[in-house]
Protein backbone atom coordinates (compact mmCIF):
# COMPACT_ATOMS: atom_id res chain seq x y z
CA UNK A 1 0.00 0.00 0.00
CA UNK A 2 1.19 3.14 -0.71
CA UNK A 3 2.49 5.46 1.67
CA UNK A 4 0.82 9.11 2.30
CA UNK A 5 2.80 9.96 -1.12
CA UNK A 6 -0.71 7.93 -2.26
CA UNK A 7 -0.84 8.54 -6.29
CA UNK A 8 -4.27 9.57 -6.02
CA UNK A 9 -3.75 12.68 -4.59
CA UNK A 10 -1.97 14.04 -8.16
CA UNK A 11 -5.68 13.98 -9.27
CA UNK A 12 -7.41 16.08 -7.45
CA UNK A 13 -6.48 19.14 -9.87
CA UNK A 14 -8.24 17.61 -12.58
CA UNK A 15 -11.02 16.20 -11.11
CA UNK A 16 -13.95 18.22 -13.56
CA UNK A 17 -12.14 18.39 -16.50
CA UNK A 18 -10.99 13.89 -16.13
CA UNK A 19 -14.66 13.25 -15.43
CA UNK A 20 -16.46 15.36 -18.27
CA UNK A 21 -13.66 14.16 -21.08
CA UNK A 22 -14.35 10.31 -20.30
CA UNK A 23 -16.32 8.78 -23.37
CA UNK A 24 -16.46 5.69 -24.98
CA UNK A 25 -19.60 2.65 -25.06
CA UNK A 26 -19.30 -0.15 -22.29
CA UNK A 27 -17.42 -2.96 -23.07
CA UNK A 28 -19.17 -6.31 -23.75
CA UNK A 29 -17.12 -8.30 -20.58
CA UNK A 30 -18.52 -10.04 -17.95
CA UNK A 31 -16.82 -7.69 -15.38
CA UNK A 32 -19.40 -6.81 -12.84
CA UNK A 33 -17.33 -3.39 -11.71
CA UNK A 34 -15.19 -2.24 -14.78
CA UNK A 35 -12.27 -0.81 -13.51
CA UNK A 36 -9.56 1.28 -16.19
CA UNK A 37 -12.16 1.68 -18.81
CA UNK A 38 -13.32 4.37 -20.35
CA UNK A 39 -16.65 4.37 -18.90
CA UNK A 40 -18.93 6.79 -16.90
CA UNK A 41 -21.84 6.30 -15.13
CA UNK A 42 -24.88 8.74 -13.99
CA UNK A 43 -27.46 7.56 -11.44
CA UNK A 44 -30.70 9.07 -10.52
CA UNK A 45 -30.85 9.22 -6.45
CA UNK A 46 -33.85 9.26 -4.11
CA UNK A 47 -34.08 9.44 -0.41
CA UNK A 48 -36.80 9.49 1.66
CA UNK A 49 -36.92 10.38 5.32
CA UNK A 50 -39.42 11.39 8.09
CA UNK A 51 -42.29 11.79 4.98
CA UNK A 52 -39.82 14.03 2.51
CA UNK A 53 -38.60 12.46 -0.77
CA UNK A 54 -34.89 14.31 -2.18
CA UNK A 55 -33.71 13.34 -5.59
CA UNK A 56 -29.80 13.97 -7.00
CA UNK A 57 -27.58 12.95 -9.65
CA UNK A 58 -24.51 10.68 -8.80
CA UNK A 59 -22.16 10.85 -11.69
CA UNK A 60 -18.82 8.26 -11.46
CA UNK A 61 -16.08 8.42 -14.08
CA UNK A 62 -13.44 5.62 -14.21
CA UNK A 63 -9.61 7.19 -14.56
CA UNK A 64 -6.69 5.38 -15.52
CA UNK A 65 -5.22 2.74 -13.57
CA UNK A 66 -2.04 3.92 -11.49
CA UNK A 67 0.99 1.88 -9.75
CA UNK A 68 1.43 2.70 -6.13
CA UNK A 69 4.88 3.19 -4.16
CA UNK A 70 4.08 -0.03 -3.21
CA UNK A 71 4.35 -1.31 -7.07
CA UNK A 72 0.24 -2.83 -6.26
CA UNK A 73 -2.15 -1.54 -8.82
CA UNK A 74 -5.02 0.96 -7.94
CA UNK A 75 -7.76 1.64 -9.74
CA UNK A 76 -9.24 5.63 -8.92
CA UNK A 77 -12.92 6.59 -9.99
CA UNK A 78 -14.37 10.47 -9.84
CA UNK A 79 -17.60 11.43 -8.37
CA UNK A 80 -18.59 14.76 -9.89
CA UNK A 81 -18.64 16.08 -6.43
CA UNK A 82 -14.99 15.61 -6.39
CA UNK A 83 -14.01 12.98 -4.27
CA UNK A 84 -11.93 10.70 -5.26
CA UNK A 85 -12.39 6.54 -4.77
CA UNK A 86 -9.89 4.10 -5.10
CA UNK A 87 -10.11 0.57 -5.57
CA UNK A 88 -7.65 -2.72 -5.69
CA UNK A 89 -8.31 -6.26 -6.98
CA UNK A 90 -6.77 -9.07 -6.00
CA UNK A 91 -7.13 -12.81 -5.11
CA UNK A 92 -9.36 -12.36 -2.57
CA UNK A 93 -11.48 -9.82 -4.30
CA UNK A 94 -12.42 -6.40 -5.14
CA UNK A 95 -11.57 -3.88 -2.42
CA UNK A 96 -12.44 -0.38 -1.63
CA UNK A 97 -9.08 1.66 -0.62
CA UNK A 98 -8.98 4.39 1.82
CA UNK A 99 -6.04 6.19 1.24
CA UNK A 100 -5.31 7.84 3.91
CA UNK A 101 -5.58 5.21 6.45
CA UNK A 102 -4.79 2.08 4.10
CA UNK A 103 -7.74 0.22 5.43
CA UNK A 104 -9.68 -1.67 2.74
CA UNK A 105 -13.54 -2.29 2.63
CA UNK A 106 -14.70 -5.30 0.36
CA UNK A 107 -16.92 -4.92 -2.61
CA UNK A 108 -17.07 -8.36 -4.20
CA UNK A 109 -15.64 -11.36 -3.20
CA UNK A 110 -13.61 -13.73 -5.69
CA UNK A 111 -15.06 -16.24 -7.76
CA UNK A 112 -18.83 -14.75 -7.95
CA UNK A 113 -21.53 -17.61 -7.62
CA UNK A 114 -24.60 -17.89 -6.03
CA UNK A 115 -24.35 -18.22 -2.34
CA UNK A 116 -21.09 -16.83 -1.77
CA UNK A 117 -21.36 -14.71 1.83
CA UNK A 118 -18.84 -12.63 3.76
CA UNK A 119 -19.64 -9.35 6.20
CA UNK A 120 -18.52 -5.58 5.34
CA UNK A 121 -19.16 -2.89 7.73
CA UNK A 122 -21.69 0.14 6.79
CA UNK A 123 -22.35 3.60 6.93
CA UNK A 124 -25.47 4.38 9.13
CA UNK A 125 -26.94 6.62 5.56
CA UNK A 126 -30.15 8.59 7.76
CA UNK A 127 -27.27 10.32 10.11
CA UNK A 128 -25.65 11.67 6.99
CA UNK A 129 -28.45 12.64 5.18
CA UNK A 130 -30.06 14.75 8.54
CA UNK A 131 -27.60 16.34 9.85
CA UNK A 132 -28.08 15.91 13.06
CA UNK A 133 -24.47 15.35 14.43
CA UNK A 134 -21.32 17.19 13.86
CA UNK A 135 -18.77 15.46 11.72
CA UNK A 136 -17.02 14.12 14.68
CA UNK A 137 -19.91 12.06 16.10
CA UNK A 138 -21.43 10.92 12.85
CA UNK A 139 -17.81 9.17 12.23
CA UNK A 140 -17.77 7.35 15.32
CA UNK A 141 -21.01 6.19 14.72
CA UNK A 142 -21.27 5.47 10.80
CA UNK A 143 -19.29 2.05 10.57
CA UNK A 144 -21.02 0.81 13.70
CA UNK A 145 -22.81 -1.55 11.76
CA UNK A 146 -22.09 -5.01 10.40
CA UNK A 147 -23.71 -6.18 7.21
CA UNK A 148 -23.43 -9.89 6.14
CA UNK A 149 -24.09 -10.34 2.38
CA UNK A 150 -24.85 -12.88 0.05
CA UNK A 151 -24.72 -13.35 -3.60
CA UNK A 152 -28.39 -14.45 -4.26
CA UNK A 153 -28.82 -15.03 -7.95
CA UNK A 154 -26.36 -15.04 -10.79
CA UNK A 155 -28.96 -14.41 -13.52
CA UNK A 156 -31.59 -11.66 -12.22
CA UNK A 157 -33.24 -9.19 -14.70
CA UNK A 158 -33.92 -5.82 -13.66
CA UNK A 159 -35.59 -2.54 -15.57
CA UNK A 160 -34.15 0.70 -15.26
CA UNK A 161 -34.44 4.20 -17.01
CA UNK A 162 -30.80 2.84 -18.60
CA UNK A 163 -32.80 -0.22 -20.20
CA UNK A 164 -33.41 -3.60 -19.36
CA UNK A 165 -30.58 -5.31 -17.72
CA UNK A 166 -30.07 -9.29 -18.06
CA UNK A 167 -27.91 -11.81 -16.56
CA UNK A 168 -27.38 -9.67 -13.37
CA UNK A 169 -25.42 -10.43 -10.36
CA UNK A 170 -28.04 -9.60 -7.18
CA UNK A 171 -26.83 -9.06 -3.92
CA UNK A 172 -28.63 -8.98 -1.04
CA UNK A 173 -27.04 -7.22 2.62
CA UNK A 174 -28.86 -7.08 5.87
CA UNK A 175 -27.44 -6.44 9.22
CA UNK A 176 -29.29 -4.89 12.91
CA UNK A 177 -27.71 -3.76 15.68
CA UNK A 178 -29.15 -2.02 19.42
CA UNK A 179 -27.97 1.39 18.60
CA UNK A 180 -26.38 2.34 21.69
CA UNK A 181 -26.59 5.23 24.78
CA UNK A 182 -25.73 8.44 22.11
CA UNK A 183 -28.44 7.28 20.20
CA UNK A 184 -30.77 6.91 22.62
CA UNK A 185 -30.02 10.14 24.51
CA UNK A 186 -29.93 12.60 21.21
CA UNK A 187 -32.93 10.82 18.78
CA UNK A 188 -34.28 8.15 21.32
CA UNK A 189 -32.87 5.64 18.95
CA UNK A 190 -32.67 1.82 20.27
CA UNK A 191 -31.96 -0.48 17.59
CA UNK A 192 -31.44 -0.51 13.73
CA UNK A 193 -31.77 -2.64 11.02
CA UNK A 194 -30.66 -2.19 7.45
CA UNK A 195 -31.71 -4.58 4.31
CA UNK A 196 -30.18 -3.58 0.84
CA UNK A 197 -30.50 -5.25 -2.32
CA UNK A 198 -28.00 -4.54 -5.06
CA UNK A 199 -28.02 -5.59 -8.89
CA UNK A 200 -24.71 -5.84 -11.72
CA UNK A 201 -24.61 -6.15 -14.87
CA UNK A 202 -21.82 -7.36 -16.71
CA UNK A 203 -19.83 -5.34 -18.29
CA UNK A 204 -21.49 -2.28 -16.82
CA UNK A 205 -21.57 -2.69 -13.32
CA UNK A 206 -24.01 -1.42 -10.49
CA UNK A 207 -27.67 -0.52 -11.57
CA UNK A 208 -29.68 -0.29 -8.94
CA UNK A 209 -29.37 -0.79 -5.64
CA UNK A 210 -32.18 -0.07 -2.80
CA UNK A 211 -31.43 0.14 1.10
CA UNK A 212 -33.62 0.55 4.07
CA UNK A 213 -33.02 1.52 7.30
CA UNK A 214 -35.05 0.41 9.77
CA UNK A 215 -35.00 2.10 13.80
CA UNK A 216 -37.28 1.61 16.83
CA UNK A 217 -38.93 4.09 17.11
CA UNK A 218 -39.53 4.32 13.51
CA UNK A 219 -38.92 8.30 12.82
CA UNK A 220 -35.75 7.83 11.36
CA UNK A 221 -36.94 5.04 9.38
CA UNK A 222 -35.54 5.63 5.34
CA UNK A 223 -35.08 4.07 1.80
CA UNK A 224 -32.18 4.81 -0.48
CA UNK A 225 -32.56 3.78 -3.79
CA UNK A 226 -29.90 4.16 -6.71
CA UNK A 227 -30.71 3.81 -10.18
CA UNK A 228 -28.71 3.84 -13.47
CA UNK A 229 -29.50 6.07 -15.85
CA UNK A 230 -26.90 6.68 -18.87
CA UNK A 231 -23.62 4.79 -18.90
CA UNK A 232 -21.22 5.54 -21.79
């Protein structure tokens, strides 16, 4: 892993001008999260929370692959917002890279078949999107939760506003947890549970993926749901 000299950083500069300049048509692979292509991806994303529904665009643009200090391959993507992701295969799977800390979150696990299951930590999505805690807090608190996934189908169809997708990988997460004394003593929160479904296509990658969160009491209650729209 690379050190803080992390190659990623030499991007930030860039980061508008990289995403909008990426063109090119997906690539007929059966590569459920193409990596080093010339691809980008916009989504259509819409919360809902405590009776209001939000809609925004996600837009994700693959960059060029890049050898660390460590001579391992990393594989950066730009969100439109500017922040930058990073990602590294290798046998065990495909990883999410934080570069700052060098701690790695897994994506997909190797050889992709139906009833494959391992467990990821998650983000806790209704503290971000209310604003209820400071930065600090909400950090302590957002990878408090365990999620144990499982690959459940290896040829699920789904429809999207991007077309009809075929052959997809689903994945389905779910993971609860008693949410603790800050909870409790800020939103009256006691416990939390979180189901999230998740579809790939080959050669294109994510398409949709829908979440719900789940408390007791059920104010905070939410749905996330992600959904493809252009991919070029």
């Amino acid at each position: 892993m690379p050190s803080r000299r992390f190659p990623g950083r030499l991007l930030l500069a860039p980061a508008i001008t990289a995403l909008l300049t990426v063109k090119g048509c997906a690539p007929q692979s059966t590569d459920y999260f193409p990596l080093g292509t010339e691809q980008t991806w916009q989504y259509r994303i819409t919360r809902t929370i405590k009776g209001e529904t939000h809609y925004q665009k996600l837009i994700v643009a693959n960059l060029p692959a890049l050898t660390g200090n460590d001579g391992a391959v990393y594989f950066p993507r730009r969100r439109l917002d500017g922040r930058a992701e990073w990602y590294q295969r290798d046998q065990k799977g495909l990883f999410r890279v934080d570069p700052a800390t060098n701690e790695r979150s897994q994506i997909l696990p190797a050889g992709l078949k139906a009833g494959i299951r391992w467990q990821e930590p998650a983000r806790i999505r209704f503290l971000e999107m209310g604003g209820t805690f400071s930065a600090t807090f909400t950090e302590r608190v957002q990878n408090s939760i365990t999620l144990d996934y499982v690959i459940e189908d290896m040829d699920a169809t789904v429809e999207m506003a991007a077309g009809t997708f075929k052959h997809c990988m689903r994945i389905r997460g779910s993971g609860s947890m008693f949410a603790g004394s800050l909870l409790e003593s800020f939103l009256r929160i006691r416990f939390i549970k979180i189901e999230q479904t998740d579809w790939y296509a080959p050669g294109v990658g994510l398409v949709k993926r829908v979440r719900n969160e789940y408390t007791t009491p059920a104010e905070f209650s939410n749905e996330y749901i992600e959904e493809l729209e252009t991919v070029r």
